[in-house]
Each structure stands twice: as structure tokens, then as C-alpha cells.
PDB file of N, CA and C in Angstrom:
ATOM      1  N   UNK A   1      15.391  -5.380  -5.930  1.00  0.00           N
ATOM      2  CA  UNK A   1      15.411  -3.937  -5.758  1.00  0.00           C
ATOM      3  C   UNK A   1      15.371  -3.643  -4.263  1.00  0.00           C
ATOM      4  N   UNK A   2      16.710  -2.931  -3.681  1.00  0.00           N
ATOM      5  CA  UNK A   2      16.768  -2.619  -2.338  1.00  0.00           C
ATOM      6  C   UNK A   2      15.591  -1.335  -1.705  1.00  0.00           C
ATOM      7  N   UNK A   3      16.377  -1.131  -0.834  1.00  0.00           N
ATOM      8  CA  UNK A   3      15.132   0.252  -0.425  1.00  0.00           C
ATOM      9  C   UNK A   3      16.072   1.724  -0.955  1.00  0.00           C
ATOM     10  N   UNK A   4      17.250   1.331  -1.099  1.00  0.00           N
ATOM     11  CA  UNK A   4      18.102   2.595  -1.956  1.00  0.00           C
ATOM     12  C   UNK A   4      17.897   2.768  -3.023  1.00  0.00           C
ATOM     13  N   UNK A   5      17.537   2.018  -4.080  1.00  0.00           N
ATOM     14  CA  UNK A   5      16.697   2.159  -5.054  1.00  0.00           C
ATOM     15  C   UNK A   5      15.522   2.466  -5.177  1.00  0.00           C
ATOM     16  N   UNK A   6      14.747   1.977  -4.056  1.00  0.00           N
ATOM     17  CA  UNK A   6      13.244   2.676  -4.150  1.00  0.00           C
ATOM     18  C   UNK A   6      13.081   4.181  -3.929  1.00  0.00           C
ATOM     19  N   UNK A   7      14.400   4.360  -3.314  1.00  0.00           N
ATOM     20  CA  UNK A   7      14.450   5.916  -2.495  1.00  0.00           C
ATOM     21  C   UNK A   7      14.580   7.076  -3.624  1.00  0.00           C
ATOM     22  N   UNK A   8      15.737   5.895  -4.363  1.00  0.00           N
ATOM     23  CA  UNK A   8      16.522   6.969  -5.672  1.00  0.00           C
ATOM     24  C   UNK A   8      14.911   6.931  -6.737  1.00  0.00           C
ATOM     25  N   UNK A   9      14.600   5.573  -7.280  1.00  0.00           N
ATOM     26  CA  UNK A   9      13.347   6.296  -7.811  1.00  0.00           C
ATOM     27  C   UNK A   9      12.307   6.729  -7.657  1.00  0.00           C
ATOM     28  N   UNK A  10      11.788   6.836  -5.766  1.00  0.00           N
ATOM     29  CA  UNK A  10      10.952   7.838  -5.703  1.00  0.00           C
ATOM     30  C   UNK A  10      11.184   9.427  -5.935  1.00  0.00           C
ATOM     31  N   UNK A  11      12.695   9.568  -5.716  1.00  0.00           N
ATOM     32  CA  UNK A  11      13.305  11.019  -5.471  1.00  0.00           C
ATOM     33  C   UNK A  11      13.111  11.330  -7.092  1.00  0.00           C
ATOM     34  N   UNK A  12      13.527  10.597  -7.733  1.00  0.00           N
ATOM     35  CA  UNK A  12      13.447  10.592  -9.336  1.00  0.00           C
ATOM     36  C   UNK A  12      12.407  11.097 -10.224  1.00  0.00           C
ATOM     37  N   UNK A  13      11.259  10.352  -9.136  1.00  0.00           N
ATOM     38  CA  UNK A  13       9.901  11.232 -10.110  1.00  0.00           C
ATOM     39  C   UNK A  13       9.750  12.035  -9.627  1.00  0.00           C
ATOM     40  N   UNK A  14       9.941  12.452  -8.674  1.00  0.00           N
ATOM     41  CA  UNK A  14       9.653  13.894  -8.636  1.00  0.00           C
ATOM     42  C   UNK A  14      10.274  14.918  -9.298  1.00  0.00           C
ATOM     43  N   UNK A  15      11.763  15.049  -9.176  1.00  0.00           N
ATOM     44  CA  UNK A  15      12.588  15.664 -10.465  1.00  0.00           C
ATOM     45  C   UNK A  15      12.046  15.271 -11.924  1.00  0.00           C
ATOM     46  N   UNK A  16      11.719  14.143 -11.997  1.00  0.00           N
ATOM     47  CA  UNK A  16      10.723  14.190 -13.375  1.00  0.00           C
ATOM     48  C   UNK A  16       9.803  15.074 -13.305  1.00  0.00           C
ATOM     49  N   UNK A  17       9.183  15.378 -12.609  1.00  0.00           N
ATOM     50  CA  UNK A  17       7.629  15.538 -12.956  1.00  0.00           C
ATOM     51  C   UNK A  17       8.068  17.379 -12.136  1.00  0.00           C
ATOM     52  N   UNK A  18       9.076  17.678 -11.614  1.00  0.00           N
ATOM     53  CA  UNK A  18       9.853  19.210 -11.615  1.00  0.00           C
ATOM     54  C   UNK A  18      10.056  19.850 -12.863  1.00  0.00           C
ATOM     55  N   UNK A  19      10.937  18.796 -13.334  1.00  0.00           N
ATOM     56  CA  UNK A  19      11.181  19.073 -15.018  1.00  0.00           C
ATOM     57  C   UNK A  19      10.196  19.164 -16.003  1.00  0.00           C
ATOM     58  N   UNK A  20       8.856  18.512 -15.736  1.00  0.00           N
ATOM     59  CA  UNK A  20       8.239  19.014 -16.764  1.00  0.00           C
ATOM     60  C   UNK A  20       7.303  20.212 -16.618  1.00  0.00           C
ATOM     61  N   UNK A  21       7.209  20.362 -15.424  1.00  0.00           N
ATOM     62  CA  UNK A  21       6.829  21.379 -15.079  1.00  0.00           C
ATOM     63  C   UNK A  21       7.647  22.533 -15.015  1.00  0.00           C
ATOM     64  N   UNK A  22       8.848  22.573 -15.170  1.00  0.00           N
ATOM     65  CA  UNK A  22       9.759  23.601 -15.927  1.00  0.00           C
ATOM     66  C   UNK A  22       9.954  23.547 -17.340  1.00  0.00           C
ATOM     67  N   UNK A  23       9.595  22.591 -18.082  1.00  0.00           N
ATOM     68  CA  UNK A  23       9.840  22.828 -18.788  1.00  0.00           C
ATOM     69  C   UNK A  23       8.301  23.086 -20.330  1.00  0.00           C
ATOM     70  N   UNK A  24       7.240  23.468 -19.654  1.00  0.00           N
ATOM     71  CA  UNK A  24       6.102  24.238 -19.938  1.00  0.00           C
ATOM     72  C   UNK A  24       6.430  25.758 -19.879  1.00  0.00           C
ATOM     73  N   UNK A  25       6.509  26.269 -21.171  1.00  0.00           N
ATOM     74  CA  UNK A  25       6.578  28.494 -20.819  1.00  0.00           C
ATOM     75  C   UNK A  25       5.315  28.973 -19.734  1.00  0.00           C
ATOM     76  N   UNK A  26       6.115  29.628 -19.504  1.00  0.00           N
ATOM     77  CA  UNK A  26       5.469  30.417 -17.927  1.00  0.00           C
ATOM     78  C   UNK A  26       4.273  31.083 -18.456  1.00  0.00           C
ATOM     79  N   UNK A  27       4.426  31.663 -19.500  1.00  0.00           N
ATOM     80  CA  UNK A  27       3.304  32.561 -19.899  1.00  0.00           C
ATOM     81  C   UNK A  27       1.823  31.844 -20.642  1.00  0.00           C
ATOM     82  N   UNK A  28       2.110  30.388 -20.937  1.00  0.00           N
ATOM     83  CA  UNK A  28       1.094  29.754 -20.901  1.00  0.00           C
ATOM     84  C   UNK A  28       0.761  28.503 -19.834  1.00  0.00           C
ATOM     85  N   UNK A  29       1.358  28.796 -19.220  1.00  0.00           N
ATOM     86  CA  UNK A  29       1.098  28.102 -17.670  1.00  0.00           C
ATOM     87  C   UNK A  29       0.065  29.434 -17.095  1.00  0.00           C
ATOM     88  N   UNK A  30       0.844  30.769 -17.172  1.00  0.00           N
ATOM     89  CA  UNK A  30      -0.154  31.286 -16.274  1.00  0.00           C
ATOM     90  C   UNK A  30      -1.855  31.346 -16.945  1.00  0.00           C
ATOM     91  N   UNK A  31      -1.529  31.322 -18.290  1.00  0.00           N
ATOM     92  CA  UNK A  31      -3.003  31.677 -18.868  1.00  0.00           C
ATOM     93  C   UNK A  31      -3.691  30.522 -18.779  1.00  0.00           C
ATOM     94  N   UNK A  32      -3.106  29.387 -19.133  1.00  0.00           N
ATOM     95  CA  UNK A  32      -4.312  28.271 -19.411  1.00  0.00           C
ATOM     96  C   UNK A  32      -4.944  27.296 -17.662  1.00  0.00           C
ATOM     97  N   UNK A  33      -3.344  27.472 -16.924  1.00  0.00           N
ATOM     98  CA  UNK A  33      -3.470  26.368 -15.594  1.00  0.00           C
ATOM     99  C   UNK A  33      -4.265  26.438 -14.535  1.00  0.00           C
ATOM    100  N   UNK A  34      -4.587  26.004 -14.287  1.00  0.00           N
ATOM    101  CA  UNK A  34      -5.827  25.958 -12.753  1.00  0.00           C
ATOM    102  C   UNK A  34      -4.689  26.373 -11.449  1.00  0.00           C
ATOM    103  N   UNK A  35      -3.994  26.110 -11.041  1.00  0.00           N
ATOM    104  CA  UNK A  35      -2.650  26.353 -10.571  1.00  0.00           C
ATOM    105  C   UNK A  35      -1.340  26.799 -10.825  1.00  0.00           C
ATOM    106  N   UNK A  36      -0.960  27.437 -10.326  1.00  0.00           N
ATOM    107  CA  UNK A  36       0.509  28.335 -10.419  1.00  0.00           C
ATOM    108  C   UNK A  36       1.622  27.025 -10.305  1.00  0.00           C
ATOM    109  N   UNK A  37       2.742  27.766 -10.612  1.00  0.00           N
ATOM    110  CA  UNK A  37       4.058  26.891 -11.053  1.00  0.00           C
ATOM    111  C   UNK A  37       4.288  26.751  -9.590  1.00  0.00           C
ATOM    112  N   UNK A  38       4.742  27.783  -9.046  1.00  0.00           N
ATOM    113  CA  UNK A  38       4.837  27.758  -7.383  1.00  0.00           C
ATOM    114  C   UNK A  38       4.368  27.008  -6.676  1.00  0.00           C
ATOM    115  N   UNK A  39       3.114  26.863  -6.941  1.00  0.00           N
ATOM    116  CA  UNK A  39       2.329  25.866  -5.551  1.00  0.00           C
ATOM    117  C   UNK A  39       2.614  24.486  -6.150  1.00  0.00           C
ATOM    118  N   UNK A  40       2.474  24.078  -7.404  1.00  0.00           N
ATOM    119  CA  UNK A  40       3.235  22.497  -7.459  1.00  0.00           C
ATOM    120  C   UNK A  40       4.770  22.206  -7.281  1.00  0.00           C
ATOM    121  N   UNK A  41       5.533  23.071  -7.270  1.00  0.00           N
ATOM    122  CA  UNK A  41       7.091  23.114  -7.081  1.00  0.00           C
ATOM    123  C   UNK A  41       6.466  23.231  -5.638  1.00  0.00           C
ATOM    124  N   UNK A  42       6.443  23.776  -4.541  1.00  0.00           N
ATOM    125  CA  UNK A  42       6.417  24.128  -3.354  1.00  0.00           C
ATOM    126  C   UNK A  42       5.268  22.207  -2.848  1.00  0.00           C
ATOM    127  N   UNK A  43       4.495  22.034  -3.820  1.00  0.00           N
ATOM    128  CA  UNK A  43       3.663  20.713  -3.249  1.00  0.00           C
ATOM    129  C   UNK A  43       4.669  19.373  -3.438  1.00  0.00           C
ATOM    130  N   UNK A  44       5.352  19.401  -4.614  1.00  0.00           N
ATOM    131  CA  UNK A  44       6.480  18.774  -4.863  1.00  0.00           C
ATOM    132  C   UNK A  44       7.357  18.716  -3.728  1.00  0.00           C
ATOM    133  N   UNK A  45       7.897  19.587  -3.307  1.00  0.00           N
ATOM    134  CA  UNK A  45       9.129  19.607  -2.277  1.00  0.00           C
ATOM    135  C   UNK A  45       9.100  19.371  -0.904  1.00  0.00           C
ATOM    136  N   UNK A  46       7.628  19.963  -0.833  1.00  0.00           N
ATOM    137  CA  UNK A  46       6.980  19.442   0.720  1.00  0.00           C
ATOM    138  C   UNK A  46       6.225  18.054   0.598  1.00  0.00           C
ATOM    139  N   UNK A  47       6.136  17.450  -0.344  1.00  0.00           N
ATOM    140  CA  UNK A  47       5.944  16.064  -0.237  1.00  0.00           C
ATOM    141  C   UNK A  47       6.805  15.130  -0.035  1.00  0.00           C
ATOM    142  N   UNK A  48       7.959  15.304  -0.881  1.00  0.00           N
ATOM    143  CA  UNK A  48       9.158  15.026  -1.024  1.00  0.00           C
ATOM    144  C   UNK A  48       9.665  14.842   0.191  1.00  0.00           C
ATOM    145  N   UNK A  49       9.959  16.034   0.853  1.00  0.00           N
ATOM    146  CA  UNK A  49      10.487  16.696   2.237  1.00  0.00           C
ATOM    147  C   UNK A  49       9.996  15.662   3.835  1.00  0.00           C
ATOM    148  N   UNK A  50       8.549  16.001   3.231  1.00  0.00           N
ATOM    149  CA  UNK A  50       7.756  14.750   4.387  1.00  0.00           C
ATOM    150  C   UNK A  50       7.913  13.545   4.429  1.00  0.00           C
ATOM    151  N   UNK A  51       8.407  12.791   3.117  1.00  0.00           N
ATOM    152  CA  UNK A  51       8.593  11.479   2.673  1.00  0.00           C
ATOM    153  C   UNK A  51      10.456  10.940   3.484  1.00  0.00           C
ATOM    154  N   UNK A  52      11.007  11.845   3.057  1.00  0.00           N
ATOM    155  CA  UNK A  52      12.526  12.065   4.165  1.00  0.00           C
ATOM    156  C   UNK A  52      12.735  11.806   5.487  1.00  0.00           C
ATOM    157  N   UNK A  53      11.458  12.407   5.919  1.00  0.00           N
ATOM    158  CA  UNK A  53      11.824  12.777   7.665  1.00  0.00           C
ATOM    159  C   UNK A  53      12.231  11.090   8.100  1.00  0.00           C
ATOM    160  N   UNK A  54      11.401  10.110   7.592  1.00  0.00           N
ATOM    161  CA  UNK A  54      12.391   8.867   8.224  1.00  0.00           C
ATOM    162  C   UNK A  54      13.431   8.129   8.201  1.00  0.00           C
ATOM    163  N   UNK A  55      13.853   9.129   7.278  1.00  0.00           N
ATOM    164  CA  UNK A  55      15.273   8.434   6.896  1.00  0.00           C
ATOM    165  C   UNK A  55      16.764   9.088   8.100  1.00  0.00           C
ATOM    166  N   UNK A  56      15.860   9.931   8.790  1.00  0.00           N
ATOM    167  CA  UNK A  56      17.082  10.210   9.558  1.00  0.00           C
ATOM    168  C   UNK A  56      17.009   8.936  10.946  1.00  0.00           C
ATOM    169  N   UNK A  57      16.316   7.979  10.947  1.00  0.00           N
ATOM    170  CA  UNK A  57      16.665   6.724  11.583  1.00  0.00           C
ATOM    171  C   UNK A  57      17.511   5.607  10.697  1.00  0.00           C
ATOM    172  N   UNK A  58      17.104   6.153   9.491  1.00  0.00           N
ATOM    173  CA  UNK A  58      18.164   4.816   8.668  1.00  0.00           C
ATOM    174  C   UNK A  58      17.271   4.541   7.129  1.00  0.00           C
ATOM    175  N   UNK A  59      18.025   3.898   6.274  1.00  0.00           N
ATOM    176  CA  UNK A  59      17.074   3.822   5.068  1.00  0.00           C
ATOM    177  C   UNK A  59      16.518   2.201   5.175  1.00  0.00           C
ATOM    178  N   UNK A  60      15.289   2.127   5.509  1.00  0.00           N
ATOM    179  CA  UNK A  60      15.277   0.918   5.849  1.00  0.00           C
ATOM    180  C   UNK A  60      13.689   0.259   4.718  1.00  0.00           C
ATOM    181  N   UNK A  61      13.169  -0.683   4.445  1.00  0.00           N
ATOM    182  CA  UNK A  61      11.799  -0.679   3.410  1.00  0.00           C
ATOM    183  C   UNK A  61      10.787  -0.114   4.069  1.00  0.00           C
ATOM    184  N   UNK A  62      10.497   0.096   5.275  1.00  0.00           N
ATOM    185  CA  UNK A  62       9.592   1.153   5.864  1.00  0.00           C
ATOM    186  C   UNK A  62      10.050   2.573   5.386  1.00  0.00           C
ATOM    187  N   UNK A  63      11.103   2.935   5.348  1.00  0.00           N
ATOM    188  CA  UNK A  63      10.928   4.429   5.141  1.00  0.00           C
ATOM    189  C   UNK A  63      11.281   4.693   3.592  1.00  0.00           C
ATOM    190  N   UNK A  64      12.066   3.603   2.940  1.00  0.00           N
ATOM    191  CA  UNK A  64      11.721   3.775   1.364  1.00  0.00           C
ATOM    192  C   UNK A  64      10.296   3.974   1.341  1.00  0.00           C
ATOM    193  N   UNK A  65       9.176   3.070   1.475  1.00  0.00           N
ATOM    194  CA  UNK A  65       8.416   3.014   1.409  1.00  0.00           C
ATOM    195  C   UNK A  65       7.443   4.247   1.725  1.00  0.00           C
ATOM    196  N   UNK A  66       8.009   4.796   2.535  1.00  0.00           N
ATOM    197  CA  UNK A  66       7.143   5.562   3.370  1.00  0.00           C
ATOM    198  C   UNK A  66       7.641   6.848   2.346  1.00  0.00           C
ATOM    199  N   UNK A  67       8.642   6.704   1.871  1.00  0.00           N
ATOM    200  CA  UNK A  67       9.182   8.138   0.837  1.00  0.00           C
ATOM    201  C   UNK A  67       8.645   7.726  -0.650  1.00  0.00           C
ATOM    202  N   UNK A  68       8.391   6.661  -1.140  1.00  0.00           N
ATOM    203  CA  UNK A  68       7.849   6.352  -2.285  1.00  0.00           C
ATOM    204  C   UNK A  68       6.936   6.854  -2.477  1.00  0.00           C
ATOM    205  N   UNK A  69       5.601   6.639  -1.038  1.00  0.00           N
ATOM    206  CA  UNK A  69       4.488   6.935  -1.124  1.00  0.00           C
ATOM    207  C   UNK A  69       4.229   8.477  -0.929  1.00  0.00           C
ATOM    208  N   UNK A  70       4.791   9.482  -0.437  1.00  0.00           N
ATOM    209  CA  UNK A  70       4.846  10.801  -0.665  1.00  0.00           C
ATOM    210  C   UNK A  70       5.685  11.258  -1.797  1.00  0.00           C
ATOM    211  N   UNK A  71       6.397  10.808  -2.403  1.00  0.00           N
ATOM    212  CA  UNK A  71       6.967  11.496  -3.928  1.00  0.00           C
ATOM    213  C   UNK A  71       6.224  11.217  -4.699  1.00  0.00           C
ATOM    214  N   UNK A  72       5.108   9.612  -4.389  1.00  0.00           N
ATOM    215  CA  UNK A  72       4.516  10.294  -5.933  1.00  0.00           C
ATOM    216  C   UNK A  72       2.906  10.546  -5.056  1.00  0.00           C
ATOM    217  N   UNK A  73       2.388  10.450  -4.463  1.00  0.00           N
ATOM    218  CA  UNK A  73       1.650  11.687  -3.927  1.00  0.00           C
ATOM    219  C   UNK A  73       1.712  12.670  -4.295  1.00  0.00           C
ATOM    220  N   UNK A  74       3.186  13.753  -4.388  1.00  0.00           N
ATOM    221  CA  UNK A  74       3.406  15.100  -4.817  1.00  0.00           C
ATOM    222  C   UNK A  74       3.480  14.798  -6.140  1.00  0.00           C
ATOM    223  N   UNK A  75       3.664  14.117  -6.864  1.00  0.00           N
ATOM    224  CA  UNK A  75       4.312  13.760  -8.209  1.00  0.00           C
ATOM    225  C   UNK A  75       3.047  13.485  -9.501  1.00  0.00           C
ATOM    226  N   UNK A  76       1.909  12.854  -8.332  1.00  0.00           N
ATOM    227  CA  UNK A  76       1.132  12.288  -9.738  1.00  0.00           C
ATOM    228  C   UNK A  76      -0.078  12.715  -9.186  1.00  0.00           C
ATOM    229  N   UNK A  77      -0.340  13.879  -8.888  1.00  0.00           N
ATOM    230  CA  UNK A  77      -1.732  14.286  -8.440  1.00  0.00           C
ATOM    231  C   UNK A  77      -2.676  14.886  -9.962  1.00  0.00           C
ATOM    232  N   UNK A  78      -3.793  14.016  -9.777  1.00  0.00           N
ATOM    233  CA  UNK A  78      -4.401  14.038 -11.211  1.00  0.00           C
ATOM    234  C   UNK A  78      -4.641  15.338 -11.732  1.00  0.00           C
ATOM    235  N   UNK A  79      -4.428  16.250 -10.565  1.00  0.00           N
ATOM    236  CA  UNK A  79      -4.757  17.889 -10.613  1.00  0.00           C
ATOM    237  C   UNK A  79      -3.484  18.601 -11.555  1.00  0.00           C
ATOM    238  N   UNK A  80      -1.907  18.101 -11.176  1.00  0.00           N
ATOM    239  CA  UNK A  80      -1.140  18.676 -12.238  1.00  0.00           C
ATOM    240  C   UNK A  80      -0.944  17.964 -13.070  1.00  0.00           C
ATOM    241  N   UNK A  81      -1.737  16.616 -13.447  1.00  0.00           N
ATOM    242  CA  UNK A  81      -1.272  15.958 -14.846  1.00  0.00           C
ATOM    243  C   UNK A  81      -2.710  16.814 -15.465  1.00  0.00           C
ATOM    244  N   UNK A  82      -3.291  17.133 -14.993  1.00  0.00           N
ATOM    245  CA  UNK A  82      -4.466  18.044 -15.936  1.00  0.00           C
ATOM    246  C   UNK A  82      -4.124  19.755 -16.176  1.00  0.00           C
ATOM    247  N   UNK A  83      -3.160  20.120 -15.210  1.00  0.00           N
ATOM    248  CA  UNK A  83      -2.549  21.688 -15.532  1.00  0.00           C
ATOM    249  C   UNK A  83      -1.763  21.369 -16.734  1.00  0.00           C
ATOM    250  N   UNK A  84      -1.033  20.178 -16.617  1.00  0.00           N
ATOM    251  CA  UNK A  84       0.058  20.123 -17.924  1.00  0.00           C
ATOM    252  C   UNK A  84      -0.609  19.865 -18.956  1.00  0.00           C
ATOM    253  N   UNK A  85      -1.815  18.889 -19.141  1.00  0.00           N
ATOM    254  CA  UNK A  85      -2.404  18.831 -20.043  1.00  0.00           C
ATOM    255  C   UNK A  85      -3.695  19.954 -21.025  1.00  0.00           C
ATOM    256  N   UNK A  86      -3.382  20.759 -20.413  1.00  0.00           N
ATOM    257  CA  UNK A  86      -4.156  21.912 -20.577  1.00  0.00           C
ATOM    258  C   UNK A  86      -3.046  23.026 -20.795  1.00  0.00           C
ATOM    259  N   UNK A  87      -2.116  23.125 -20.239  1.00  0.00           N
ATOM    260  CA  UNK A  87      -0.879  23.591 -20.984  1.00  0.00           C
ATOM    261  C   UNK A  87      -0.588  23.328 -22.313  1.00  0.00           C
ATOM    262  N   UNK A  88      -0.363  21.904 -22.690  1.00  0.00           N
ATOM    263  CA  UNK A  88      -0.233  21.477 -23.931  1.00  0.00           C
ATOM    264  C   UNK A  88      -1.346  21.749 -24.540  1.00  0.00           C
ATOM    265  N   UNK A  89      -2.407  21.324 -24.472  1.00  0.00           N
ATOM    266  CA  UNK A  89      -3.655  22.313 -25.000  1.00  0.00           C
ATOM    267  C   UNK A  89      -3.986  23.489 -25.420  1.00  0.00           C
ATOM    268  N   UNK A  90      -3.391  24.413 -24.475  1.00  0.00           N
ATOM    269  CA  UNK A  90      -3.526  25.878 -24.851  1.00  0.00           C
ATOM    270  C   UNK A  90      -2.067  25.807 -26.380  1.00  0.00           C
ATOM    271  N   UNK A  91      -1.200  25.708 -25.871  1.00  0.00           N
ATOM    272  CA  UNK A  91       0.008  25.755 -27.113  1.00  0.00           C
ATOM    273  C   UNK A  91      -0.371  25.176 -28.199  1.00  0.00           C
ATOM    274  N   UNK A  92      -0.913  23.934 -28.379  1.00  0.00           N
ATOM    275  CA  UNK A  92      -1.642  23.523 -29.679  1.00  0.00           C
ATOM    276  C   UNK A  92      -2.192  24.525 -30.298  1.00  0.00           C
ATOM    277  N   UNK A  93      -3.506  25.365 -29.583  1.00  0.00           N
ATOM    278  CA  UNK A  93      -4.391  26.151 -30.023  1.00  0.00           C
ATOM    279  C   UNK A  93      -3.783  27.262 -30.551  1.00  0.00           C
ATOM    280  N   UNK A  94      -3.050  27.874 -29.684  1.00  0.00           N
ATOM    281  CA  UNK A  94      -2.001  28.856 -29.900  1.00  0.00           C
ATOM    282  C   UNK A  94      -0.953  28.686 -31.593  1.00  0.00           C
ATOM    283  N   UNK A  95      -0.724  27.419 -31.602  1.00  0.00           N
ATOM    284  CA  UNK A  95       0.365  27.191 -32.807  1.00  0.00           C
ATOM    285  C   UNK A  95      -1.554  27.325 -34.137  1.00  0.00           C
ATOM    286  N   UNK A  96      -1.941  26.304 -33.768  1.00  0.00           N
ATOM    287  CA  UNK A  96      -3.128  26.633 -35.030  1.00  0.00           C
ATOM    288  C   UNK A  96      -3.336  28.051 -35.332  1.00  0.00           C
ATOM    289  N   UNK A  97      -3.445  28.979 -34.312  1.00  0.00           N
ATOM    290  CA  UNK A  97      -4.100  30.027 -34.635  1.00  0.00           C
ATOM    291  C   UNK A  97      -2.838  30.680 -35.296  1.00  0.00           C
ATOM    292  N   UNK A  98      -1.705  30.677 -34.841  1.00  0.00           N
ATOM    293  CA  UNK A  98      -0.740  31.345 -35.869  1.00  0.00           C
ATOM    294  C   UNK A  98      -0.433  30.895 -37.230  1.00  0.00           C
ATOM    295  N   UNK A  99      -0.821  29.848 -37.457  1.00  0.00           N
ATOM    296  CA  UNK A  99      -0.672  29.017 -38.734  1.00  0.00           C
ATOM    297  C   UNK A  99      -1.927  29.823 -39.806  1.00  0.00           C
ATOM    298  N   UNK A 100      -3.309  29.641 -38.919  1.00  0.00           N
ATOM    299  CA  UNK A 100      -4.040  30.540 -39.587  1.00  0.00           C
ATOM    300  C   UNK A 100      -4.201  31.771 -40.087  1.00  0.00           C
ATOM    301  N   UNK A 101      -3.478  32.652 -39.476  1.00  0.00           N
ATOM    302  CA  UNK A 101      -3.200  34.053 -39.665  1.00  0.00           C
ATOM    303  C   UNK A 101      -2.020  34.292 -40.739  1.00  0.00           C
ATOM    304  N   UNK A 102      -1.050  33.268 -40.502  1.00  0.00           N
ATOM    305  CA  UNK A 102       0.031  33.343 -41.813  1.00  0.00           C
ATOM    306  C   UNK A 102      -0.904  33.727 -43.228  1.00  0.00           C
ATOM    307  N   UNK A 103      -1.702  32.190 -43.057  1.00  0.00           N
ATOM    308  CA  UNK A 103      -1.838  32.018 -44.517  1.00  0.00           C
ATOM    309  C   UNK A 103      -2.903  32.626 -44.574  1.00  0.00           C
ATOM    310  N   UNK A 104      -3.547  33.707 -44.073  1.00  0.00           N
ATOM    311  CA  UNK A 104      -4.298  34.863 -44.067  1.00  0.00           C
ATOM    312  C   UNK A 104      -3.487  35.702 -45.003  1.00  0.00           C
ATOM    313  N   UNK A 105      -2.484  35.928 -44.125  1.00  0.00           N
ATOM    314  CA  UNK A 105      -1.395  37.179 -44.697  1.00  0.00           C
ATOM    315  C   UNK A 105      -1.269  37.003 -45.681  1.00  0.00           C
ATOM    316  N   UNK A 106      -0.647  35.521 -46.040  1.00  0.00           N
ATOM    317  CA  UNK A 106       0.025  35.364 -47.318  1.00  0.00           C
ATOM    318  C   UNK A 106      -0.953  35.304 -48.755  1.00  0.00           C
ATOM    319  N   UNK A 107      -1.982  35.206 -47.856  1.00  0.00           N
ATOM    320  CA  UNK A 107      -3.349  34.862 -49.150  1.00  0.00           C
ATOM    321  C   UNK A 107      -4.044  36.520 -49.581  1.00  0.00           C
ATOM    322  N   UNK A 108      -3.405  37.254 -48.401  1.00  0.00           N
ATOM    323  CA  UNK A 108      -3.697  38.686 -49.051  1.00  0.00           C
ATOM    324  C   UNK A 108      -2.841  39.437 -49.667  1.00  0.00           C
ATOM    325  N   UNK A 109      -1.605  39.113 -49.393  1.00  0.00           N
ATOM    326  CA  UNK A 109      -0.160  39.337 -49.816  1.00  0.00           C
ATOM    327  C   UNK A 109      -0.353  39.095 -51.156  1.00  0.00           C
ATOM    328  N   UNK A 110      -0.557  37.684 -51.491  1.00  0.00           N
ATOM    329  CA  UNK A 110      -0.575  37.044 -52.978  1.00  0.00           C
ATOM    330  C   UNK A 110      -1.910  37.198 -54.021  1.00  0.00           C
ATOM    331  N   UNK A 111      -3.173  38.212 -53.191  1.00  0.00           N
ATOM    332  CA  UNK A 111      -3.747  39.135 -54.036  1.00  0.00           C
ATOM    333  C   UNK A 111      -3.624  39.757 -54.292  1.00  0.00           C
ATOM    334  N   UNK A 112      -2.499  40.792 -53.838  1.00  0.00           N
ATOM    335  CA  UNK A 112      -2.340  42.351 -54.357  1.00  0.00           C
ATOM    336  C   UNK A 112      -0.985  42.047 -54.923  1.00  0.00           C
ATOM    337  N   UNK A 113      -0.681  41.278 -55.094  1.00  0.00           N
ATOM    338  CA  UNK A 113       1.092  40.944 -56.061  1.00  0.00           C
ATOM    339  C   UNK A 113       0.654  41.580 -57.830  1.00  0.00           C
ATOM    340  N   UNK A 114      -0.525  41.633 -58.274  1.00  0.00           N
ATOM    341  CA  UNK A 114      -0.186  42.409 -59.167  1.00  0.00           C
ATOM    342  C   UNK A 114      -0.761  43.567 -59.188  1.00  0.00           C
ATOM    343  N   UNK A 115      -1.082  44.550 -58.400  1.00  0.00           N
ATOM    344  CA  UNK A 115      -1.853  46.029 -58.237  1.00  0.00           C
ATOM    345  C   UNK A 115      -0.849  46.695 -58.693  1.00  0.00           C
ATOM    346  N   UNK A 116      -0.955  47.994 -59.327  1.00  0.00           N
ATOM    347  CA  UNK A 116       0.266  48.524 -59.678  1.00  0.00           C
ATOM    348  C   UNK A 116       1.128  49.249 -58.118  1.00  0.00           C
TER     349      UNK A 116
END
């Protein structure tokens, strides 16, 4: 594995870990997350960004290296694997509680099915 490969899969997780953070609804990101979508997209890109600056001497295993270690810096900070996981958390809770209320409905629905 060259240092162009290390480059492509440091650049990689971060678009991973972009994507899943797009791909969480906004409206339970804002309710459940300790942090906004913004500041990890914006921590993402400026990590990313900082990890680059040596490549304008050349791509060499120092500056793969040196970009590996800031993409996943921005990428795997235990702080947004716990926003996402608390994302998924809140939506769990969220799907139970609508499940419960159905068969609320339907259990009052299917008492008054014979009232005149």
C-alpha cells in the first residue's frame, strides 16, 4: 500500500463518516445531539483541510501520513460517534412510541366497533 492509497483512504473516511452524518434527519439531530451538524461537517473539513497542506510539496509517506492522521482525527472523535449514537437512540424511542399509540388507537377503535 503506497502513500496514494493511504491518502485516498484517509480522504475516504471522512466522506464516510460526512455521509453518515448526512444521512441522520436533521430534526432529530437537532433534538437528541450534543452538537450541531455544522460544527462536525465544518470539524471534518478543517481536519481534512489541515491534513492537505503537505501535499503541496509532493505526496510522499510523511504527508500521507501526516493526512491519515488528521482525517481520522476529524473522522473518529468519540464525541460524534456518541452524537450518532444518540441519534439512533432518540429514533428508536421515537419509532416505539408511535407503535404504542397505534395500538392505543386501534384498541379503542376496536371497542367502539359495535356502539350503535
Amino acid at each position: 500500500m503506497g502513500p496514494r492509497v493511504t491518502a485516498i483512504v484517509a480522504i475516504g473516511l471522512v466522506c464516510l463518516a460526512l455521509l453518515v452524518l448526512r444521512a441522520q434527519p436533521a430534526g432529530s439531530w437537532r433534538d437528541s445531539a450534543e452538537h450541531s451538524r455544522a460544527f462536525w461537517c465544518c470539524w471534518m473539513v478543517g481536519s481534512a483541510a489541515v491534513g492537505l497542506l503537505p501535499l503541496v510539496d509532493g505526496l510522499g509517506w510523511a504527508a500521507a501520513a501526516w493526512l491519515g492522521l488528521w482525517c481520522a482525527f476529524g473522522a473518529l472523535q468519540p464525541a460524534f460517534v456518541a452524537d450518532v449514537l444518540e441519534v439512533r437512540r432518540h429514533l428508536t424511542r421515537l419509532r416505539v412510541r408511535g407503535r404504542r399509540l397505534r395500538a392505543a388507537a386501534e384498541e379503542r377503535f376496536a371497542s367502539t366497533e359495535g356502539l350503535p
